[in-house]
C-alpha atoms as a PDB file:
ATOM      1  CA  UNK A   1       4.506  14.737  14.610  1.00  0.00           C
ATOM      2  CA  UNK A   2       1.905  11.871  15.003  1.00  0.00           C
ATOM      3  CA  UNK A   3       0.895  10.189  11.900  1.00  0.00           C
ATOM      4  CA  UNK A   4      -1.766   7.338  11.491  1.00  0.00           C
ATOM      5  CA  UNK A   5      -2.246   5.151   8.562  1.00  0.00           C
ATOM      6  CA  UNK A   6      -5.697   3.468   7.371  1.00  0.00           C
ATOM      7  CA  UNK A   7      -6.978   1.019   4.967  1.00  0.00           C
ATOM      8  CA  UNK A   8      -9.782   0.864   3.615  1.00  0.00           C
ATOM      9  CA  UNK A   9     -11.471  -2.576   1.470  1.00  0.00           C
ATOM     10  CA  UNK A  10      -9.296  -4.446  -0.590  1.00  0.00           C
ATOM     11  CA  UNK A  11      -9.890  -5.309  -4.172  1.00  0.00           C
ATOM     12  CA  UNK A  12      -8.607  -8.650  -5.143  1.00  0.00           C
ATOM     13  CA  UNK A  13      -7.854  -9.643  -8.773  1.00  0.00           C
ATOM     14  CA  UNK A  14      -6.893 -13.361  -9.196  1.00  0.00           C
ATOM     15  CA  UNK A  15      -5.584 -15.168 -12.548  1.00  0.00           C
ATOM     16  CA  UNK A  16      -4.937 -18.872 -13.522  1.00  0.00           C
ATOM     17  CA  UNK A  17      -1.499 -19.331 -13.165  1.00  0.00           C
ATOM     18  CA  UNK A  18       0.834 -22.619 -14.029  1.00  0.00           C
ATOM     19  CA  UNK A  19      -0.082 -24.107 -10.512  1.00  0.00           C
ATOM     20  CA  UNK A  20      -3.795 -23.114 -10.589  1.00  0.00           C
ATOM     21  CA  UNK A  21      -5.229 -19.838  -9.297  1.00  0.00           C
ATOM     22  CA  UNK A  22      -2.814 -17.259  -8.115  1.00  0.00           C
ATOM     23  CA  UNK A  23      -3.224 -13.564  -7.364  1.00  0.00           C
ATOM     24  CA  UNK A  24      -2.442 -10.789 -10.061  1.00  0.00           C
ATOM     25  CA  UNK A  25      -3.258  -8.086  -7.795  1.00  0.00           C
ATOM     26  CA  UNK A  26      -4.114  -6.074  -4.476  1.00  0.00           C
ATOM     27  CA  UNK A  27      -5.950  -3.187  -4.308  1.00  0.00           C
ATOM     28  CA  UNK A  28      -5.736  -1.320  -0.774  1.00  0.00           C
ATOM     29  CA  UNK A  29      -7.218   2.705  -0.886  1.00  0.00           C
ATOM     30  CA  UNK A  30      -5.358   4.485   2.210  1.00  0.00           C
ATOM     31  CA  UNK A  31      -5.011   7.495   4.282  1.00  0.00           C
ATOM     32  CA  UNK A  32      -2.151   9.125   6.130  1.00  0.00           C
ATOM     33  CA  UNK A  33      -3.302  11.696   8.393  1.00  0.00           C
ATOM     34  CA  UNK A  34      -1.037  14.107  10.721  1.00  0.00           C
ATOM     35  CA  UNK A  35      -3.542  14.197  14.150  1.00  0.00           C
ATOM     36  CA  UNK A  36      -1.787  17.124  15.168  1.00  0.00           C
ATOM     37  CA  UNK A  37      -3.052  19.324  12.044  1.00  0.00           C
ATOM     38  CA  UNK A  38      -5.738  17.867   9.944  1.00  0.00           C
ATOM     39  CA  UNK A  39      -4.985  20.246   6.910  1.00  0.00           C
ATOM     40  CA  UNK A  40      -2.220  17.141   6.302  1.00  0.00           C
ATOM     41  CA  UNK A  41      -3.731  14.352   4.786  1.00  0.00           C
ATOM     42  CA  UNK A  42      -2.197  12.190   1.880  1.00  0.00           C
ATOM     43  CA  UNK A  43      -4.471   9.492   0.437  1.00  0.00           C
ATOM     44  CA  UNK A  44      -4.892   7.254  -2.644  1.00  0.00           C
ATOM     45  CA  UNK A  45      -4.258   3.479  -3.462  1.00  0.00           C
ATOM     46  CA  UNK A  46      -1.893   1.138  -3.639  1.00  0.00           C
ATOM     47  CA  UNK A  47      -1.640  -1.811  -5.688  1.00  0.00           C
ATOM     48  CA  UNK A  48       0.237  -4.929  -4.642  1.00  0.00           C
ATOM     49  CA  UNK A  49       1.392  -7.123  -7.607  1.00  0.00           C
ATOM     50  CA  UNK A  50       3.373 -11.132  -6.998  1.00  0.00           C
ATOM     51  CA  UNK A  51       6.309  -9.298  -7.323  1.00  0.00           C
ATOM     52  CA  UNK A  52       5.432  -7.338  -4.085  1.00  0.00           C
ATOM     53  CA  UNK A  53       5.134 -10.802  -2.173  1.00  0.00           C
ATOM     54  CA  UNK A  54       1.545 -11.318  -2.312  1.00  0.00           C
ATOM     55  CA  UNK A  55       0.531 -14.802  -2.068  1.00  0.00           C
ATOM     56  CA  UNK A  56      -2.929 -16.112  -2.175  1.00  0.00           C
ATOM     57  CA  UNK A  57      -2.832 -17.339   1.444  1.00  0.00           C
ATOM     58  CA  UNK A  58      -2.506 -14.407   2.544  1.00  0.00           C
ATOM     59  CA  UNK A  59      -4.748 -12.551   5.043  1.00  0.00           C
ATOM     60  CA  UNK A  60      -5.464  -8.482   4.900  1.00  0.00           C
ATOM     61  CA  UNK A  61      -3.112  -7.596   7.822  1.00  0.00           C
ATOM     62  CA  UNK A  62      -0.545  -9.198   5.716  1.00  0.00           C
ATOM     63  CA  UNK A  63      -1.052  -7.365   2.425  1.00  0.00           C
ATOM     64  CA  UNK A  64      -1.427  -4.252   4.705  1.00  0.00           C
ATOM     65  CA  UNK A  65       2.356  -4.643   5.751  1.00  0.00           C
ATOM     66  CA  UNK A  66       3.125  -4.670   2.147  1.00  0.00           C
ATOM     67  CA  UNK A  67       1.285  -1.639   1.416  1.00  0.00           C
ATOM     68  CA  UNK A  68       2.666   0.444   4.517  1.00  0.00           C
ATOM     69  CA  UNK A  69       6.130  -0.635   3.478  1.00  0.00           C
ATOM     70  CA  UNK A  70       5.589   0.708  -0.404  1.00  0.00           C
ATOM     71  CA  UNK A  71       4.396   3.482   0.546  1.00  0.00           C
ATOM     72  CA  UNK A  72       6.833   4.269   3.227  1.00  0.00           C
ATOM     73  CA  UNK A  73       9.547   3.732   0.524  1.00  0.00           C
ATOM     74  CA  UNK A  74       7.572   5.575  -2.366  1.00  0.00           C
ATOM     75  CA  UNK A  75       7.433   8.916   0.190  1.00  0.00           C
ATOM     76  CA  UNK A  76      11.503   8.072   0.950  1.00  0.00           C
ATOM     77  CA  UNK A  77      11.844   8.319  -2.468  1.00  0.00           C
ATOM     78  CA  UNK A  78      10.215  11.614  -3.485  1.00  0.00           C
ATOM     79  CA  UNK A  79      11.681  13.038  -0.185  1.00  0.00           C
ATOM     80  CA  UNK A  80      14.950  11.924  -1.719  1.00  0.00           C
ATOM     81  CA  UNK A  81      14.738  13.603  -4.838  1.00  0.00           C
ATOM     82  CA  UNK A  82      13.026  16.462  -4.105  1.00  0.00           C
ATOM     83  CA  UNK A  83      14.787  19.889  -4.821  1.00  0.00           C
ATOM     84  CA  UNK A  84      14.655  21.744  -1.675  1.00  0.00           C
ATOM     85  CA  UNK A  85      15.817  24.908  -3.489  1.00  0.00           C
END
């Protein structure tokens, strides 16, 4: 099976923080798609918080590696617990 994963535009929430301005949030809206059958799709959002790893020098190709790595972990988790029964 052949998967690809998209992003779309982040959303970016910022805060003051002891140091000055500091991130309190990502936003990234994605979509897994299976390219050999397009009835399976899974999409949504994921949100990135500073306990994630975000840091406010961080560029988009960074906070994507976040997001693919929650979500890859959020889908091990369900498949986990799933009963298969």
């Amino acid at each position: 099976m052949t998967i690809s994963v998209s992003f779309g535009s982040s959303q970016v929430q910022v805060d003051n923080g002891d140091t000055g301005v500091q991130l309190a949030q990502v936003i990234l809206p994605y979509s897994i798609r299976n390219s050999e059958d397009s009835t399976k799709y899974l999409g949504g959002q994921m949100t990135l918080f500073p306990s994630d790893g975000i840091k406010l020098s961080d560029n988009t190709k960074d906070w994507e590696r976040l997001a693919f790595a929650k979500i890859k972990n959020m889908v091990a988790d369900d498949w986990q617990y799933r009963d298969w029964e």
